[in-house]
N, C-alpha and C. Protein backbone atom coordinates (compact mmCIF):
# COMPACT_ATOMS: atom_id res chain seq x y z
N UNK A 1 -38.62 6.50 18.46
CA UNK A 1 -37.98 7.54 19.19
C UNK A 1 -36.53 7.63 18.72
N UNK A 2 -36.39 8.92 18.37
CA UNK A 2 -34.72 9.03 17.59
C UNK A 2 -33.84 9.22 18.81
N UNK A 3 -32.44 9.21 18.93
CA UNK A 3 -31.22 9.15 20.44
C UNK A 3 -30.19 9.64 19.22
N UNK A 4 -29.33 10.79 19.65
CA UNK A 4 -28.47 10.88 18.84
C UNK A 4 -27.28 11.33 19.99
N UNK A 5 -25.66 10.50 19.87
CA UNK A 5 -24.68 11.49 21.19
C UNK A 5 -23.57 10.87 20.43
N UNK A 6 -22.95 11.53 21.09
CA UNK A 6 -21.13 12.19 20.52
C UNK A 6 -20.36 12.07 22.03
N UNK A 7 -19.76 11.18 21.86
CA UNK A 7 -18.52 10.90 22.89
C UNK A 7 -17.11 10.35 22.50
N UNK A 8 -16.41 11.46 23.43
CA UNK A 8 -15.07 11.66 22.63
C UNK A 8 -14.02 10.64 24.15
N UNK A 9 -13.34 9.65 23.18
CA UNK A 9 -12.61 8.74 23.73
C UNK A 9 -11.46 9.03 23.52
N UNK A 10 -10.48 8.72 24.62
CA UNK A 10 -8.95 9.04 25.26
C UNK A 10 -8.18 8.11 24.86
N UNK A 11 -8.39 7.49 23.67
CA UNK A 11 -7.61 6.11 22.91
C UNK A 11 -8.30 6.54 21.61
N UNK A 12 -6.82 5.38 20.88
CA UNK A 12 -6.88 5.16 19.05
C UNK A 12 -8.55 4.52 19.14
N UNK A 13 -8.66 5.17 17.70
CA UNK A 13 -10.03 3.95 17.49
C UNK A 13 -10.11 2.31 17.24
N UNK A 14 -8.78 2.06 16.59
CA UNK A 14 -8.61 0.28 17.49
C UNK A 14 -8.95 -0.33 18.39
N UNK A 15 -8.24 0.73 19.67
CA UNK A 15 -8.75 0.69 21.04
C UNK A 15 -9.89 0.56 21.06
N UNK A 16 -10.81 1.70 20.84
CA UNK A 16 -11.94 1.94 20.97
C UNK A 16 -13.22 0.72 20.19
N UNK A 17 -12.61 0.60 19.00
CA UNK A 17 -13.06 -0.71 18.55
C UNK A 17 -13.31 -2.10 19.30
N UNK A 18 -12.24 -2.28 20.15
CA UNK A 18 -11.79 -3.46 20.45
C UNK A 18 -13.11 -3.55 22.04
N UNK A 19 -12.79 -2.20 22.37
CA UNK A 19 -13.82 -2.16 23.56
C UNK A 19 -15.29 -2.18 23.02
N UNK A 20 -15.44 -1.64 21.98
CA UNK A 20 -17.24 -1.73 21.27
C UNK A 20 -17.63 -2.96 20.91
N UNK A 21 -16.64 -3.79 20.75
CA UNK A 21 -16.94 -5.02 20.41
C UNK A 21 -16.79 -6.76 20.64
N UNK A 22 -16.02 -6.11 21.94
CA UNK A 22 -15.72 -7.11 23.07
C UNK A 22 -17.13 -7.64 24.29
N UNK A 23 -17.72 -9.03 23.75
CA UNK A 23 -18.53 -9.83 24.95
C UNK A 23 -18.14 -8.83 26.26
N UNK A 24 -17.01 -8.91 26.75
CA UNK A 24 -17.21 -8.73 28.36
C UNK A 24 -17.43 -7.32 28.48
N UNK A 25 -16.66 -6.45 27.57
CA UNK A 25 -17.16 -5.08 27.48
C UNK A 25 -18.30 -4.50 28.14
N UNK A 26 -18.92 -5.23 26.45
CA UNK A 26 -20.15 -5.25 26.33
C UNK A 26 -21.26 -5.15 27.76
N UNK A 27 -20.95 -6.68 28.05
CA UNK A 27 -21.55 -7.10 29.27
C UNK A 27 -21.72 -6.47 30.29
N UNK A 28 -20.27 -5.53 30.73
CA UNK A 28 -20.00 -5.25 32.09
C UNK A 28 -20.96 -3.14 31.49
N UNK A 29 -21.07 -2.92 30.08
CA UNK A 29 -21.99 -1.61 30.04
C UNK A 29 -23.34 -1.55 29.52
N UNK A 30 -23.52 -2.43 29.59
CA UNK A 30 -24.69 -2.47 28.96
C UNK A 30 -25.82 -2.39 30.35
N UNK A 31 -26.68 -1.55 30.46
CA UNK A 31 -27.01 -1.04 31.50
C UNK A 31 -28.13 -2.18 32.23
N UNK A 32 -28.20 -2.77 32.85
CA UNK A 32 -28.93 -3.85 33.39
C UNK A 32 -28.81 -5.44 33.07
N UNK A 33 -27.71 -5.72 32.18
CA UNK A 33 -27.26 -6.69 31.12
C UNK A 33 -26.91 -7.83 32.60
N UNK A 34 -27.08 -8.90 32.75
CA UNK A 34 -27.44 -9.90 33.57
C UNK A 34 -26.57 -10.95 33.03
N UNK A 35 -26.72 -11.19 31.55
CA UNK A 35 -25.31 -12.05 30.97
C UNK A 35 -25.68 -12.02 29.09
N UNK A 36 -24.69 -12.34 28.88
CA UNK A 36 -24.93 -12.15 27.13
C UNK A 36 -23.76 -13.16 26.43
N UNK A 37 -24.76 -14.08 25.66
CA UNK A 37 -23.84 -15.32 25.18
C UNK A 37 -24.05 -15.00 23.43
N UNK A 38 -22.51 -15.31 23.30
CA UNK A 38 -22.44 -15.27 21.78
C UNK A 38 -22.77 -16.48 21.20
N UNK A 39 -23.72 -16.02 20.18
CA UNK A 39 -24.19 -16.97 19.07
C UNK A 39 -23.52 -16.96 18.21
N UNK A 40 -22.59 -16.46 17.45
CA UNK A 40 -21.76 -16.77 16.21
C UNK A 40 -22.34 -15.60 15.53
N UNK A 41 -21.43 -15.16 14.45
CA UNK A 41 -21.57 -14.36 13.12
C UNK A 41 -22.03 -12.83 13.81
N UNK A 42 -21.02 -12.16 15.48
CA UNK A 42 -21.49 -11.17 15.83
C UNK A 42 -23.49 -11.24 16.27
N UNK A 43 -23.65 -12.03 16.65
CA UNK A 43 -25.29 -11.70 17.11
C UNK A 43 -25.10 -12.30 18.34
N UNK A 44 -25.50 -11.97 19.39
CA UNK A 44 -25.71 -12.28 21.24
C UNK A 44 -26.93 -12.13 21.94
N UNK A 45 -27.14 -13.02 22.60
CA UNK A 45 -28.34 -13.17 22.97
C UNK A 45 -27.76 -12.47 24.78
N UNK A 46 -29.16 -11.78 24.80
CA UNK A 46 -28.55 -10.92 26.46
C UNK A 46 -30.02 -11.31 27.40
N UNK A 47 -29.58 -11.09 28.81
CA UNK A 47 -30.80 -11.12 29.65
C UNK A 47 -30.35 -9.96 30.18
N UNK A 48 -31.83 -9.21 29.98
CA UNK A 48 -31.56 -7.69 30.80
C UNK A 48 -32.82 -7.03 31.52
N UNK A 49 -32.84 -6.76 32.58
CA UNK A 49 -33.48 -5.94 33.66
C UNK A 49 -33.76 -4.60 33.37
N UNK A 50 -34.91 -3.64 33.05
CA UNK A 50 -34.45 -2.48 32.19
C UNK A 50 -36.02 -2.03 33.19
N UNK A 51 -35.83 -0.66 33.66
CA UNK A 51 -36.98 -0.22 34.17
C UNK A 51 -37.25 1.36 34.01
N UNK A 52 -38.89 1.82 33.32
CA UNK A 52 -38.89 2.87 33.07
C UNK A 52 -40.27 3.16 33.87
N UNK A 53 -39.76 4.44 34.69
CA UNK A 53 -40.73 5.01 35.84
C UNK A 53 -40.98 3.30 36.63
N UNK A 54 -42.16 3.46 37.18
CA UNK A 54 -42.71 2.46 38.39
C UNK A 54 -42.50 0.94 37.71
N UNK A 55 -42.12 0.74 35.95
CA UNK A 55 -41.87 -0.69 35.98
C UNK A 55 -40.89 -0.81 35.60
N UNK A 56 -40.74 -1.97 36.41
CA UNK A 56 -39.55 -3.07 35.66
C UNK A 56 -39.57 -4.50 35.22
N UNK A 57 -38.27 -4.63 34.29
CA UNK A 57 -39.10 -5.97 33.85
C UNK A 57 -37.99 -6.63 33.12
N UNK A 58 -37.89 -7.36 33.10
CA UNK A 58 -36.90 -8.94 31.94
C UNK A 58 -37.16 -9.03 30.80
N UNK A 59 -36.17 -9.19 30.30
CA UNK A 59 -36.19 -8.98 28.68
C UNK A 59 -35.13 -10.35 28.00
N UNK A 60 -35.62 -10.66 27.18
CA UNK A 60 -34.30 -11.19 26.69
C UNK A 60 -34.26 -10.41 25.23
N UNK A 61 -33.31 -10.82 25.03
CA UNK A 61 -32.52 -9.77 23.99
C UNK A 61 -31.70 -10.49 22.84
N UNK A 62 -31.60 -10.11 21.43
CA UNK A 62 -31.07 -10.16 20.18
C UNK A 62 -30.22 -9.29 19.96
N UNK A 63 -28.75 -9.53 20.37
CA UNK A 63 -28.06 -8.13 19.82
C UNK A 63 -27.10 -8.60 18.78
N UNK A 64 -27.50 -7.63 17.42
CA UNK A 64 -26.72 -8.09 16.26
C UNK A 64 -25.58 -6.78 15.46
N UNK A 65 -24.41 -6.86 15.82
CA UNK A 65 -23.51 -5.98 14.92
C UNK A 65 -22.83 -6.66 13.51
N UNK A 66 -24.14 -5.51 12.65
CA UNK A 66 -24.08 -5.79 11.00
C UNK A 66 -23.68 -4.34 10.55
N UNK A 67 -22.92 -4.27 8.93
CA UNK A 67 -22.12 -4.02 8.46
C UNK A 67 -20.98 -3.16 8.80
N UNK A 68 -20.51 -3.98 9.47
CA UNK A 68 -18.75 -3.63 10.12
C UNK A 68 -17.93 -3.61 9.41
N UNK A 69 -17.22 -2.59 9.56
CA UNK A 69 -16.25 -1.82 8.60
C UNK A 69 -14.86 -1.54 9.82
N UNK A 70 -14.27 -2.43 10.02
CA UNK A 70 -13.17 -2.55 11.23
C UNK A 70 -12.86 -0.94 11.37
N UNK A 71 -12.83 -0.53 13.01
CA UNK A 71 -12.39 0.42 13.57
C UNK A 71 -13.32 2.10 12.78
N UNK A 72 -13.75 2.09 12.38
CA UNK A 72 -14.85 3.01 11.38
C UNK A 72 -15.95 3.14 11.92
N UNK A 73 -17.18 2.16 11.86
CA UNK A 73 -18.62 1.71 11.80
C UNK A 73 -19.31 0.62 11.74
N UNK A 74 -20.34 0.44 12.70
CA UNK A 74 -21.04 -0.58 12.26
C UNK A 74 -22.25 0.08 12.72
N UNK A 75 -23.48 -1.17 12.39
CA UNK A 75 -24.94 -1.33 12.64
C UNK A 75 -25.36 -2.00 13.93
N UNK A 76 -25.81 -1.35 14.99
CA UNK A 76 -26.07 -2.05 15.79
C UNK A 76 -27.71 -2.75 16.25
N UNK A 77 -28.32 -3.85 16.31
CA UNK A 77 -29.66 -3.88 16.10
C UNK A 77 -29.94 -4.52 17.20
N UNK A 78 -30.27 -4.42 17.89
CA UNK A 78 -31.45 -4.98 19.41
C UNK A 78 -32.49 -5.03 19.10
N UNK A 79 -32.99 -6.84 19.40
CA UNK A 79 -34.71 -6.83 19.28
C UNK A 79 -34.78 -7.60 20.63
N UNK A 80 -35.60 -6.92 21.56
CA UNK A 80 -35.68 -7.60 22.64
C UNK A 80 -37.41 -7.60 23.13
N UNK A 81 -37.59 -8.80 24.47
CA UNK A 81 -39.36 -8.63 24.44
C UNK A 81 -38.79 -9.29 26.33
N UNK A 82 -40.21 -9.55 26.91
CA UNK A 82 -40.60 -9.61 28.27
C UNK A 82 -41.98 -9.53 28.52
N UNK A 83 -42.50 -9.88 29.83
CA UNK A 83 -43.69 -9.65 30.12
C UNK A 83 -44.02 -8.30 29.94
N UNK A 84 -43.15 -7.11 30.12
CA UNK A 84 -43.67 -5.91 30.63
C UNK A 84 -43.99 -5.01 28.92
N UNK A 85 -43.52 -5.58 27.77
CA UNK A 85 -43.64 -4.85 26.36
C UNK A 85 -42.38 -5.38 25.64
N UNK A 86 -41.92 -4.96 24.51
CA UNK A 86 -41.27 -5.21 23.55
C UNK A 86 -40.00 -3.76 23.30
N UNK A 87 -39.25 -3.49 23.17
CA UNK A 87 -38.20 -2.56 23.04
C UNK A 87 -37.60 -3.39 21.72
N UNK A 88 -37.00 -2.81 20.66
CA UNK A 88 -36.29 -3.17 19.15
C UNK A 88 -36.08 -1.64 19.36
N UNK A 89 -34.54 -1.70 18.98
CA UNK A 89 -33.38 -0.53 18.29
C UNK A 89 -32.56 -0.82 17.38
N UNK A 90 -32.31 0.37 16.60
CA UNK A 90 -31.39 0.07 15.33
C UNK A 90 -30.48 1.30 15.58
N UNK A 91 -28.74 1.45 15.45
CA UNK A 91 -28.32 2.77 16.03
C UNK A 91 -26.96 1.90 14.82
N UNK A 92 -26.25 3.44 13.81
CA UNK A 92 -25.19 3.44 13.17
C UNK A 92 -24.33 3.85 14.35
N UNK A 93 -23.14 3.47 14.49
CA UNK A 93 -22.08 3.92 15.28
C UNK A 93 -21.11 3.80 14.63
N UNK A 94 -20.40 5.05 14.71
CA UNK A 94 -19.31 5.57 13.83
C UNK A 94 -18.38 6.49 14.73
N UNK A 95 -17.15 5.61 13.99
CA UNK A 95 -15.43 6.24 15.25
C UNK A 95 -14.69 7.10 14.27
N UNK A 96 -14.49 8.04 15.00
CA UNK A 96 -13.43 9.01 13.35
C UNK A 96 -12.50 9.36 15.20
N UNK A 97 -11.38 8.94 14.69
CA UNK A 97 -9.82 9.76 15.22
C UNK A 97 -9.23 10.32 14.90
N UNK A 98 -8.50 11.49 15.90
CA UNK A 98 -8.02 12.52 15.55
C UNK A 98 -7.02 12.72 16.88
N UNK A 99 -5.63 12.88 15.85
CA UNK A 99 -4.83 13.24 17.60
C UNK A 99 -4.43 12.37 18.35
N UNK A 100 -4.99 11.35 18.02
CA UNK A 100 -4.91 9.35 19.13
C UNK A 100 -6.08 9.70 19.62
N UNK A 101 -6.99 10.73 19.56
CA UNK A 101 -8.53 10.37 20.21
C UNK A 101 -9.55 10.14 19.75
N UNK A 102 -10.45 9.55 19.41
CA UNK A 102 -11.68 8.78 19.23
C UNK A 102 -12.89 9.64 19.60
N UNK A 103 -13.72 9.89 18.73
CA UNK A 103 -15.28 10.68 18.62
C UNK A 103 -15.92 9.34 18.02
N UNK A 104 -17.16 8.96 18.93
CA UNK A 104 -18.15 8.00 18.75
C UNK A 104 -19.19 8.76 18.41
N UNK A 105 -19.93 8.31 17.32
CA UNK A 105 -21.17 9.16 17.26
C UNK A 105 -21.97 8.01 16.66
N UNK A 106 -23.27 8.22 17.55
CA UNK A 106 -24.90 7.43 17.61
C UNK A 106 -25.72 8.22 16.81
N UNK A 107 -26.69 7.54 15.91
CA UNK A 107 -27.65 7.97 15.59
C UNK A 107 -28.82 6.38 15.46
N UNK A 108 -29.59 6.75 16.71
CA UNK A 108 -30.02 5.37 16.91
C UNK A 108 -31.93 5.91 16.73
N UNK A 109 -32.39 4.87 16.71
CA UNK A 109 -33.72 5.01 17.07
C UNK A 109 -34.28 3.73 17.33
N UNK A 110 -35.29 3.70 18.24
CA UNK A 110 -35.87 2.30 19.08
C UNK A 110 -37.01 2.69 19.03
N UNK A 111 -38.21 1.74 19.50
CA UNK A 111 -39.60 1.40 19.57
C UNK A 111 -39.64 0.33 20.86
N UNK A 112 -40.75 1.12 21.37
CA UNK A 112 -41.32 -0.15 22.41
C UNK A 112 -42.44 -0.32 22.43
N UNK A 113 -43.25 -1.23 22.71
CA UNK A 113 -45.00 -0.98 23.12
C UNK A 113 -45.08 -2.28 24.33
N UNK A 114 -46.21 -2.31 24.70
CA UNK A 114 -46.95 -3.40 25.64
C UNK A 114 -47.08 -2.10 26.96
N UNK A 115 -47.23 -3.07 28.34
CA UNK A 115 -46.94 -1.88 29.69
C UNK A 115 -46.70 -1.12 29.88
N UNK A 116 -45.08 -1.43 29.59
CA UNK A 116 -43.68 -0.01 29.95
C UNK A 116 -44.43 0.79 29.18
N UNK A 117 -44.51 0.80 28.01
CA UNK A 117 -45.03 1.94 27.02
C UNK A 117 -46.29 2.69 27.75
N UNK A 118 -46.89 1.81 27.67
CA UNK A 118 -48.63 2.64 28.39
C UNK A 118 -47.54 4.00 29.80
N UNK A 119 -47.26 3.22 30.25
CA UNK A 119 -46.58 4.12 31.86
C UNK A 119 -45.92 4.42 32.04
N UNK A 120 -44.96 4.16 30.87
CA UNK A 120 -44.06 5.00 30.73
C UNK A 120 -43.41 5.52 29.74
N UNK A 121 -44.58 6.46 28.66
CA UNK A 121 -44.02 6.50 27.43
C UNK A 121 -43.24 8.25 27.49
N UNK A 122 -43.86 9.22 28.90
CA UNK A 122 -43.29 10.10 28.95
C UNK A 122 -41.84 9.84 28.79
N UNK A 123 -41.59 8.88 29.85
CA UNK A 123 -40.09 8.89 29.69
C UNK A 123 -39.35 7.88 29.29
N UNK A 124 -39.54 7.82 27.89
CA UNK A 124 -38.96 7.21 27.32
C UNK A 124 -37.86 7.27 26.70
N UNK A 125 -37.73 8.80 26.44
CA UNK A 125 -36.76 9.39 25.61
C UNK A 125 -35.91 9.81 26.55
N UNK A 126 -36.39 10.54 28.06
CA UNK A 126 -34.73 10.72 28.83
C UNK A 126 -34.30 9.14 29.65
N UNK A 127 -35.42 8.00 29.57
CA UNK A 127 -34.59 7.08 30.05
C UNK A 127 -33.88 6.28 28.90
N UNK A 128 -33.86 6.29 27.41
CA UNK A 128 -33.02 6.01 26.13
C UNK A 128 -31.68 6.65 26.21
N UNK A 129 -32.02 7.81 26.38
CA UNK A 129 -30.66 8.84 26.91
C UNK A 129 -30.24 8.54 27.82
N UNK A 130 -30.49 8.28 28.69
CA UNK A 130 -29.78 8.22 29.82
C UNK A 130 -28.74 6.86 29.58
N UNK A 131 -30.11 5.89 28.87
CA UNK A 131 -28.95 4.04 29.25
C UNK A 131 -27.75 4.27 28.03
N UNK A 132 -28.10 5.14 27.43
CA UNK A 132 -27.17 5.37 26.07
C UNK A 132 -25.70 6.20 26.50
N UNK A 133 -26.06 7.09 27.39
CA UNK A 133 -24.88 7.80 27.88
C UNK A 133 -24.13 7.16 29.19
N UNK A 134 -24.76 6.18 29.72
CA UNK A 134 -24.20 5.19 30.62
C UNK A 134 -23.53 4.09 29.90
N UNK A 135 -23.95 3.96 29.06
CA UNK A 135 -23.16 2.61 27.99
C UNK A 135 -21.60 3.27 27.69
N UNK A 136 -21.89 4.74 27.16
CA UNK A 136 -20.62 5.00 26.16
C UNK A 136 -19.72 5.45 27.68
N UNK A 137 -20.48 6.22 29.04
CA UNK A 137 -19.12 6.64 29.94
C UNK A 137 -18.95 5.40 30.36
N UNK A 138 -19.04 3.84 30.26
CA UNK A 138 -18.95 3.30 30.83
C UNK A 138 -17.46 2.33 30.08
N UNK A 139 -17.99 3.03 28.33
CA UNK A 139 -16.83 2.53 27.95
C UNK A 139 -15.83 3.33 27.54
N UNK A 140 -16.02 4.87 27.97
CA UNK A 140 -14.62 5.51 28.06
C UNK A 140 -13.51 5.19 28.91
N UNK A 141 -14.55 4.63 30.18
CA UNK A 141 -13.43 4.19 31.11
C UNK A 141 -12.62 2.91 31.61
N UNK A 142 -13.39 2.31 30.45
CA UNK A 142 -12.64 0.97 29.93
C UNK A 142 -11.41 1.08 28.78
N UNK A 143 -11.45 2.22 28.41
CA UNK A 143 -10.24 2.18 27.30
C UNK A 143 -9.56 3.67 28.04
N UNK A 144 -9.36 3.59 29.17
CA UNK A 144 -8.53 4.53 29.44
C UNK A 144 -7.24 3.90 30.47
């Protein structure tokens, strides 16, 4: 399933950097995120609560930011699993400033299967959207 969004931030892209790639950031937007410990070399292991239609379910999680290019771009890769199915995403995120303000732009795509999938594969794509546009307002208003 492809996710593509554009959110325009009220800070330099330093700023904006510093918030994309900050543990507690992270932690405090990441939409159901429970806690997330760094392993070294940018990869974090997360526990997250994530529910689509009637299920929900625990996940633990692999989150790895590869080829970072300070304040610009990186690769962001989530492989996560649980009783309820499996969710893995891969999303480029890229900062271009203009003015002192910051345009983030996603072009992500994820896969899930097991449960969730069976019951909830209608909505899969407005609940991707949705945790995706809760992540980024969550970190506009951390760098404001």
């Amino acid at each position: 399933m492809k996710f593509t969004g554009s959110y325009l931030f009220n800070a330099d892209a330093p700023k904006v950097w510093a918030a994309l790639t900050d543990p507690k950031s992270l932690q405090q937007c990441i939409p159901g995120c429970e806690g997330l410990k760094h392993q070294g070399n940018n990869v974090y292991e997360a526990e997250l609560t994530v529910g689509v239609g009637p299920i929900r379910g625990k996940y633990r999680a692999k989150i790895s930011m590869q080829d970072q290019v300070q304040n610009l771009s990186y690769r962001l890769i989530i492989q996560g699993s649980g009783a309820t199915g499996f969710m893995n995403g891969d999303a480029v995120i890229t900062l271009q400033e203009s003015n002192g303000k910051t345009t983030v732009t996603v072009d992500a795509d994820s896969q899930a299967g097991g449960p969730i999938m069976r019951v909830g594969q209608r909505l899969m794509g407005s609940v991707g959207k949705t945790m995706m546009d809760r992540f980024f307002n969550c970190m506009q208003k951390s760098t404001d």
